[in-house]
Protein backbone atom coordinates (compact mmCIF):
# COMPACT_ATOMS: atom_id res chain seq x y z
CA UNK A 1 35.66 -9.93 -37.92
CA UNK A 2 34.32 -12.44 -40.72
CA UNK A 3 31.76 -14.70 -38.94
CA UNK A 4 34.37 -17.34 -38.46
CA UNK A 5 36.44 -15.28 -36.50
CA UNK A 6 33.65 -14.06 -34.32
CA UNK A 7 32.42 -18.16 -34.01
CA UNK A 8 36.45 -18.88 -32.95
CA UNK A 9 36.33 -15.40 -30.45
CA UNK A 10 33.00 -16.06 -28.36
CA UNK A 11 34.20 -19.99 -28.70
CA UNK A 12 37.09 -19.16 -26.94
CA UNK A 13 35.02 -17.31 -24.29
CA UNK A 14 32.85 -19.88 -23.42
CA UNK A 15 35.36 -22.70 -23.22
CA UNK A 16 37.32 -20.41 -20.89
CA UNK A 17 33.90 -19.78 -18.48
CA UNK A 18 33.17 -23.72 -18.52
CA UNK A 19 36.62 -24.03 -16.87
CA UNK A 20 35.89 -20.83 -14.36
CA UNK A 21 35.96 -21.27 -10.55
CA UNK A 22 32.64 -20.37 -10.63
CA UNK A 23 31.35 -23.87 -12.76
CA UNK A 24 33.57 -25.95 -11.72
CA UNK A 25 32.18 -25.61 -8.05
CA UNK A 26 28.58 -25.41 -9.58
CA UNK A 27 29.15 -29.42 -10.71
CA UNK A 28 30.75 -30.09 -8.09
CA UNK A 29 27.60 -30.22 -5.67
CA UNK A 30 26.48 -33.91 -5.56
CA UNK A 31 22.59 -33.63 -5.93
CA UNK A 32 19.49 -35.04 -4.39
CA UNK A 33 16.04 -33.44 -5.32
CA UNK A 34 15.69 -31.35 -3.23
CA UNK A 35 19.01 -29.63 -3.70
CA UNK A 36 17.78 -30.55 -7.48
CA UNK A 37 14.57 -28.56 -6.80
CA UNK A 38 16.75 -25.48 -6.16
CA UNK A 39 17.90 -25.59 -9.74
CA UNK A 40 14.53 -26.21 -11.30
CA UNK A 41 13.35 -23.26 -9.50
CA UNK A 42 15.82 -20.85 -10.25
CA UNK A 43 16.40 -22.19 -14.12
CA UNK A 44 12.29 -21.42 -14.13
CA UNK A 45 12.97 -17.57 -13.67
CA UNK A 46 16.35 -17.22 -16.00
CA UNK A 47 13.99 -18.75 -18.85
CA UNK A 48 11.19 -16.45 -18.21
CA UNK A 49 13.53 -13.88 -17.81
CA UNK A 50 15.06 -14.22 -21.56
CA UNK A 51 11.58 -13.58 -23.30
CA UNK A 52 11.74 -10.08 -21.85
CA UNK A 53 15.42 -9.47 -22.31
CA UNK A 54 14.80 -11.05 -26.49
CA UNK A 55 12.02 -8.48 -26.55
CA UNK A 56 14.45 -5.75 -25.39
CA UNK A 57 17.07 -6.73 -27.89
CA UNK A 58 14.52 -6.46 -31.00
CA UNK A 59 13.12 -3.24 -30.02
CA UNK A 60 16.20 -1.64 -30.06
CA UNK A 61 17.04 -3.19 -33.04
CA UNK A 62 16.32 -1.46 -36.61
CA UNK A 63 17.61 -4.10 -38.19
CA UNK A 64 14.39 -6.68 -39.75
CA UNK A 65 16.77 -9.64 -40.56
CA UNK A 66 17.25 -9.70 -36.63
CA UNK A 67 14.40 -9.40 -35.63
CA UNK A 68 13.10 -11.89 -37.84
CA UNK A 69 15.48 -14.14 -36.25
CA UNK A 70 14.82 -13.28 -33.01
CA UNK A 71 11.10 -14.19 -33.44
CA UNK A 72 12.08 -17.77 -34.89
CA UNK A 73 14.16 -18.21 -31.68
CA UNK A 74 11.36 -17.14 -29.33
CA UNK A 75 8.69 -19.44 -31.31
CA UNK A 76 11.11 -22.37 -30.56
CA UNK A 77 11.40 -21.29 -26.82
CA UNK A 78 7.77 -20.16 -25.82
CA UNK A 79 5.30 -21.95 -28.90
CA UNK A 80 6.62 -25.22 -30.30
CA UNK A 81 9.88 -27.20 -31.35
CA UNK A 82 11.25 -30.20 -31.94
CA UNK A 83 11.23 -30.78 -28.03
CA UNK A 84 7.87 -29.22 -26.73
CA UNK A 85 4.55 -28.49 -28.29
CA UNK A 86 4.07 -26.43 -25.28
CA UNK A 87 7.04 -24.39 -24.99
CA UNK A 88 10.24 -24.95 -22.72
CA UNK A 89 9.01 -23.64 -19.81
CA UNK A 90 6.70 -26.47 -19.67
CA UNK A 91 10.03 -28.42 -19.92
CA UNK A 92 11.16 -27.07 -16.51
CA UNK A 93 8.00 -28.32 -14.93
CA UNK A 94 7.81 -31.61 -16.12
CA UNK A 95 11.51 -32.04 -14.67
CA UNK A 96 10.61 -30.08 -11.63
CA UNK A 97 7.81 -32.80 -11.15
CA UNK A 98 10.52 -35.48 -11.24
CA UNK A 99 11.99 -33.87 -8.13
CA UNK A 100 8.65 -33.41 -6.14
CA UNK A 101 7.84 -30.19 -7.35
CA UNK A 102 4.25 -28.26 -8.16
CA UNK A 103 3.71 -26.85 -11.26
CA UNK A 104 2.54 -23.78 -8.64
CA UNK A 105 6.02 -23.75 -6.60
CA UNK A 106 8.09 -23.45 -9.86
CA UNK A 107 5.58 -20.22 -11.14
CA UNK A 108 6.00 -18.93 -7.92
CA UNK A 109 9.86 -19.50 -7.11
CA UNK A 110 11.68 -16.83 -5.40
CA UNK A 111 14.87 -15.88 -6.81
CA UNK A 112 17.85 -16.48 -4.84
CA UNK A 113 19.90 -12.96 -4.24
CA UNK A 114 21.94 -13.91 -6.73
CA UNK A 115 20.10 -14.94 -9.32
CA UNK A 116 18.00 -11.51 -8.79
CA UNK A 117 20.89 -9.44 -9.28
CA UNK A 118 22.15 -11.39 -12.48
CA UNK A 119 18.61 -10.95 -13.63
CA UNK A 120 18.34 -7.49 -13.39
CA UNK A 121 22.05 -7.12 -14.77
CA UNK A 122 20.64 -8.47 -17.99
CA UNK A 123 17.60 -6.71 -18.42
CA UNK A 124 19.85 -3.40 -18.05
CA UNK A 125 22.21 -4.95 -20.36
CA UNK A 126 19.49 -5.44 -22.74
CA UNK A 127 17.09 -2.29 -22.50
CA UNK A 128 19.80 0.19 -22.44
CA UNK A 129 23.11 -1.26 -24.34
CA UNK A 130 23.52 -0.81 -28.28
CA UNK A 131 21.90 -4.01 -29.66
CA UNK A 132 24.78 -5.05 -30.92
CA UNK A 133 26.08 -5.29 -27.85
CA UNK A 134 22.94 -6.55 -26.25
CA UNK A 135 22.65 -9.17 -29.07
CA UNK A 136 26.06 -11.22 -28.04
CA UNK A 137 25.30 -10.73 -24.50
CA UNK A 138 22.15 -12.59 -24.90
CA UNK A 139 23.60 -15.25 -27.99
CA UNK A 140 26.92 -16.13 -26.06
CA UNK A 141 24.62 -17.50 -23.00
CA UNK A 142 22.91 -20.41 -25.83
CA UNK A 143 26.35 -21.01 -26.18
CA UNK A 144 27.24 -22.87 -23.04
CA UNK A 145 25.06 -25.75 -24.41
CA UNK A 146 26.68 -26.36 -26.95
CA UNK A 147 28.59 -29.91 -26.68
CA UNK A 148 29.92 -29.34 -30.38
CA UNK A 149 31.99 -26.39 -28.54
CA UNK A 150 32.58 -28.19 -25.16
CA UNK A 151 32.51 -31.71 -26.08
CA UNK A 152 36.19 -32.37 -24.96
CA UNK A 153 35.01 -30.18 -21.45
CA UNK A 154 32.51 -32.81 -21.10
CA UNK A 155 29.93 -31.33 -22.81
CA UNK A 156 27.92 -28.27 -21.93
CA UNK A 157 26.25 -26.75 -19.30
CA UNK A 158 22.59 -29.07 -19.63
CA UNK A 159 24.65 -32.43 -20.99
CA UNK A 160 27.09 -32.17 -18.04
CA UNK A 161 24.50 -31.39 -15.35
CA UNK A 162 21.67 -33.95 -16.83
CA UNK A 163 24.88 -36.70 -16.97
CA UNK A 164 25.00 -35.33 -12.52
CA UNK A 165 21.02 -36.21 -12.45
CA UNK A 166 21.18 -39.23 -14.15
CA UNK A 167 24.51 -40.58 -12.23
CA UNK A 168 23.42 -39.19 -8.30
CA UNK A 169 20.05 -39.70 -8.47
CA UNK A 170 19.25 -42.89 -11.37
CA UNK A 171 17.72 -40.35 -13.53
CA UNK A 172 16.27 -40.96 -17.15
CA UNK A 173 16.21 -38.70 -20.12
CA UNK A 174 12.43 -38.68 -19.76
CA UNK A 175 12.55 -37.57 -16.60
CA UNK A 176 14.55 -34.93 -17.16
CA UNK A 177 13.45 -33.07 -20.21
CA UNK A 178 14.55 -29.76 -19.72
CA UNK A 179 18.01 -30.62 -20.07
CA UNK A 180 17.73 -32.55 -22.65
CA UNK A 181 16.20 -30.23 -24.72
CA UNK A 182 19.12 -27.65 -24.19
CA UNK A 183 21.30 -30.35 -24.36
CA UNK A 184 20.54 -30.06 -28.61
CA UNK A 185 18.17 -27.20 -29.22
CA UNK A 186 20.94 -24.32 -28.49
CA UNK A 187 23.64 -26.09 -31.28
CA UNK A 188 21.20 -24.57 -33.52
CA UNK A 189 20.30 -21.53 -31.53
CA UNK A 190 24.33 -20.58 -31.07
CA UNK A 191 24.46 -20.57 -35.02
CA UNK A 192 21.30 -17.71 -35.49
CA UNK A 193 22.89 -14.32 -34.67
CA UNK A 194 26.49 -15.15 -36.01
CA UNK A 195 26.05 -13.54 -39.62
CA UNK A 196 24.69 -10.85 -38.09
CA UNK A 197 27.73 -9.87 -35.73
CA UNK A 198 30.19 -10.22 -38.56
CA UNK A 199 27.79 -7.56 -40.54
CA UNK A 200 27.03 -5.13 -38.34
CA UNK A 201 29.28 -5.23 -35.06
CA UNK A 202 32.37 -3.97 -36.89
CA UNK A 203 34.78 -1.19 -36.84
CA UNK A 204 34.08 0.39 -33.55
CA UNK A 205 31.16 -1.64 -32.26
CA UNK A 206 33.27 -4.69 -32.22
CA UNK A 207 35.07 -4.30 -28.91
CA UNK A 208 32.59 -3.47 -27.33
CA UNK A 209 30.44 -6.08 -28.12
CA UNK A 210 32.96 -8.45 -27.28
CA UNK A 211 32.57 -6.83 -23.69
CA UNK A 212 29.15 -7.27 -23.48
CA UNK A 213 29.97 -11.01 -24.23
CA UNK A 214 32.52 -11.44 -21.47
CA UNK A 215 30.67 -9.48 -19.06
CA UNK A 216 27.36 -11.90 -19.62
CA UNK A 217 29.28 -14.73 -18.79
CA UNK A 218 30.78 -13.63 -15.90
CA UNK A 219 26.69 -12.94 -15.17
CA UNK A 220 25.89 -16.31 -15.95
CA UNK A 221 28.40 -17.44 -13.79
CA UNK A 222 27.48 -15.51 -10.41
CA UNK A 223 23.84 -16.93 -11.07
CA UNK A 224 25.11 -20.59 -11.37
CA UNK A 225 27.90 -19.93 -8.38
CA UNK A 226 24.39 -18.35 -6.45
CA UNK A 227 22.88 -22.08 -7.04
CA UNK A 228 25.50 -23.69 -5.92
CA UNK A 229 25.70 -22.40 -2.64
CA UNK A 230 21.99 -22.67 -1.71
CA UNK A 231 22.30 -26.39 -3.23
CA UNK A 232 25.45 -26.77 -0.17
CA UNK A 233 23.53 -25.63 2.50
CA UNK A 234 20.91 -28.74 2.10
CA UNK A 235 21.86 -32.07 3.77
CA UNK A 236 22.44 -34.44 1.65
């Protein structure tokens, strides 16, 4: 596929797992911090998670165009961007202290059963796929930020949740910085890995890629259906 066809395929993907069961329930849960908390916690391992799973992806790659790209990504995510001078994991914390949580609490967050098992479904994915398979499992997730995509879905994944802080709890942008951050950084992060798909995953390799793509969304999906249903159990 030319890399317009591949941007209109994984498009099509993610508008159709924005619609899923699985999110609609996860915005469905009317939040209060501490069900709020829950989030911040488990959104603290899934980022920390990624910097191994990137590292997977580029060693497996031979390719130095990707992995040059793959280091500009992780700069922006772990160093510095237009967002952070500390990374985006310092992101999560500042929001987390919005909601009453210690910097120490977020570190230290155990991960619910199903965000362990989505976690360790990507680092297989990752470590032991063909890159180019790995590669559009891991570039189809920045993807569900993207409100250029999902605009007329009301937006992605970190506009339509930070719209649920700001409307249930009275919640500022500055207070929740974190999603405002993905809210815009992953526009430009969804565009990074699309020349290289139409390059290299072709002929046979395309397929399967596209696989890898579906099956990290239904992943992404069990770990935001996993929040959820902790979220339900606490009174509002």
């Amino acid at each position: 596929m030319t890399e317009k066809q591949w941007r209109e395929c994984l498009g099509e993907l993610v508008r159709d797992y924005i619609r899923s069961p699985e999110l609609e329930y996860y915005f469905s849960i009317k939040m209060n911090k501490p069900r709020a908390g829950v989030m911040v916690k488990q959104q603290s391992l899934f980022v920390r998670h990624r910097r191994e799973c990137w590292s997977h992806v580029s060693a497996n790659c031979p390719i130095m165009g990707v992995k040059q790209r793959i280091l500009e990504h992780e700069y922006e995510e772990i160093i510095r961007d237009d967002f952070s001078d500390y990374g985006h994991l310092h992101l999560i914390i500042r929001q987390g202290k919005s909601v009453g949580l210690e910097p120490g609490e977020i570190i230290d967050a155990e991960p619910l059963p199903e965000t362990r098992a989505v976690l360790y479904a990507w680092s297989w994915m990752t470590s032991e796929m063909p890159w180019t398979e790995s590669l559009t499992g891991m570039t189809i997730t920045e993807w569900c930020n993207d409100d250029r995509l999902l605009g007329d879905l009301g937006g992605g994944q970190s506009t339509r949740m930070a719209k649920k802080w700001m409307e249930d709890m009275g919640f500022s942008w500055k207070e929740i910085p974190n999603l405002q951050a993905h809210s815009q950084a992953d526009e430009k992060h969804s565009d990074m890995f699309l020349p290289f798909l139409a390059e290299h995953a072709t002929g046979t390799k395309e397929a399967p890629a596209i696989q890898a793509a579906k099956d990290s969304l239904a992943f992404n999906a069990m770990y935001r259906k996993g929040i959820a249903l902790a979220q339900e159990k606490i009174p509002l």
